[in-house]
Structures are given as structure tokens and as C-alpha cells.
Protein backbone atom coordinates (compact mmCIF):
# COMPACT_ATOMS: atom_id res chain seq x y z
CA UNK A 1 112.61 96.32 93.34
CA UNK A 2 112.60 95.82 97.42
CA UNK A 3 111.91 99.18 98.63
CA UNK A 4 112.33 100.00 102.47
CA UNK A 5 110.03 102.76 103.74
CA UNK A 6 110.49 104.01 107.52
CA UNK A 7 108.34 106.90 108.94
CA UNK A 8 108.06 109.37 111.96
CA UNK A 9 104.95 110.77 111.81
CA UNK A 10 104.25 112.86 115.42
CA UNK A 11 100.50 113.53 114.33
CA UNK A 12 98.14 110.56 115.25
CA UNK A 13 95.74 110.79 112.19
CA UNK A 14 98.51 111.65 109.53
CA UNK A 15 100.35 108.50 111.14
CA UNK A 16 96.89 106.16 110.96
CA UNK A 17 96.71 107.41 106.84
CA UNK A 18 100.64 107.16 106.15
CA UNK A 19 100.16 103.02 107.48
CA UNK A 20 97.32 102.92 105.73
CA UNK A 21 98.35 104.09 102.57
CA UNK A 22 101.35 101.56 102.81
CA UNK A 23 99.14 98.77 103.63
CA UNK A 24 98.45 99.53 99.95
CA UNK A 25 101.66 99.05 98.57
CA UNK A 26 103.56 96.46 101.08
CA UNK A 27 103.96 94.77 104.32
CA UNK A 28 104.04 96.13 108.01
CA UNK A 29 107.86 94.55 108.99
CA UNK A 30 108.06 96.75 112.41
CA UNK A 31 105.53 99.65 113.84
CA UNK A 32 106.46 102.03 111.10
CA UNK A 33 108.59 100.35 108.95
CA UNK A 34 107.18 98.08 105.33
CA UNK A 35 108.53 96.70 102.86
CA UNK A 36 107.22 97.06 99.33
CA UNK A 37 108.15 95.13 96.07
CA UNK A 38 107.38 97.84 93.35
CA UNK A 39 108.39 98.58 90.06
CA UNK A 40 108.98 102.21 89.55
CA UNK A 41 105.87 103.30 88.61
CA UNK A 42 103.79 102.31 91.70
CA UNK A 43 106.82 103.49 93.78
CA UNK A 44 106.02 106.77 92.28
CA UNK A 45 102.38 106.10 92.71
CA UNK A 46 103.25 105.83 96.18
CA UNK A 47 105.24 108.83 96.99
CA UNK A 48 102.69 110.95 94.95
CA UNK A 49 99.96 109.32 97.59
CA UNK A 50 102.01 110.03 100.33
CA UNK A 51 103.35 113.70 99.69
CA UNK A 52 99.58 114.31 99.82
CA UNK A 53 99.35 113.18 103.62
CA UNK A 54 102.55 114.75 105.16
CA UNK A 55 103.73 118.08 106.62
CA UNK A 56 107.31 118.26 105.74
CA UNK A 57 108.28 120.49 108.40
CA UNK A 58 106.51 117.89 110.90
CA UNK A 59 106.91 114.08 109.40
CA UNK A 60 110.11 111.99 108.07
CA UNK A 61 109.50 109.48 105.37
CA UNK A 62 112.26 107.43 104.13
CA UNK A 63 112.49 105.47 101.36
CA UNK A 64 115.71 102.77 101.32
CA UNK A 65 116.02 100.92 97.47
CA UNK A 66 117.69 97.47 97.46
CA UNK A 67 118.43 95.68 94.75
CA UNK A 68 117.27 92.00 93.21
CA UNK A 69 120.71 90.66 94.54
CA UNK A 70 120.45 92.50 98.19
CA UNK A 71 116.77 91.48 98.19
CA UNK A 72 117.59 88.02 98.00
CA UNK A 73 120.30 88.95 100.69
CA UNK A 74 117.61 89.91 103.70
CA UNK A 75 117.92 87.98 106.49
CA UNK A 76 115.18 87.62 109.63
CA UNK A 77 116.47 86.99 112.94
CA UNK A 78 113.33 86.24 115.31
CA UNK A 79 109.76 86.18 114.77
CA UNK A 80 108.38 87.34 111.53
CA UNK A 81 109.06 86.35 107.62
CA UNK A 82 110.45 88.18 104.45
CA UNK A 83 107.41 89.81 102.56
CA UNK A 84 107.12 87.64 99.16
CA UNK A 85 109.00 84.48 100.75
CA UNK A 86 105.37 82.07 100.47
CA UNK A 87 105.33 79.68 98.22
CA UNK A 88 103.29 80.48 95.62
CA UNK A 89 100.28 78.52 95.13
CA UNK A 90 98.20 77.78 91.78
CA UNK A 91 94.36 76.83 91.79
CA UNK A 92 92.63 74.68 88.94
């Protein structure tokens, strides 16, 4: 599943460890937006990774679910490519 996940994070080192948990799981798109492919457990993973980092009276974190069919819907207008769009290459 193509999960969006946007952040406001006001704190400089909570912001460095929110992108770089995320580097884990997905692909910078914009400054503080990436996009993961996940199946649920990993976007649970995630979140549980996450939660750890943030002050919820301070930070935002946003998590947007698409679908297989809206996935296939995303459309780039300008520099930059859909996470998971290469061609996949096999080595023997």
C-alpha cells in the first residue's frame, strides 16, 4: 500500500531523526514529505519508530493511505519520479 507521510517538526534534531527514520521506510518526494510502499506491518513498524521521536504537543505527522488503484493514479508534474516506477532489473 502507497502510504503518504508529511511532517512539521519545529525542533531541528527531532526533525534530522523523523527524515531519518523515513529514509528507512521510503523516499524523500519534497523537504518533509515520503512516500512509502508498506504492507501493514512495517507501516506499524514505522509509526511505533516514530511515536518514539515526537512531542505531540510540538510535531505533526501525517500519514495519507492510497490505494493499489490511486497508486497507479499518481501523477509528477516537473522534476522528480514516482518512488517504485524503475524498471526492475535481474542479475545472472
Amino acid at each position: 500500500m502507497l502510504i503518504l507521510v508529511s511532517y512539521d517538526i519545529p525542533a531541528d534534531r527531532r526533525r534530522v531523526k523523523v527524515a531519518k527514520t523515513l529514509e528507512d521506510f521510503g523516499e524523500r518526494v519534497q523537504y518533509s514529505v515520503f512516500e512509502c510502499d508498506l504492507e501493514e506491518e512495517y507501516l506499524e513498524r514505522l509509526q511505533a519508530r516514530l511515536a518514539k521521536i515526537v512531542q505531540e504537543e510540538e510535531d505533526s505527522i501525517r500519514y495519507y493511505r492510497f490505494c493499489a488503484r490511486c497508486k497507479g493514479a499518481v501523477e509528477v508534474l516537473g522534476r522528480g519520479e514516482i518512488p517504485g516506477d524503475e524498471p526492475e532489473v535481474i542479475v545472472l
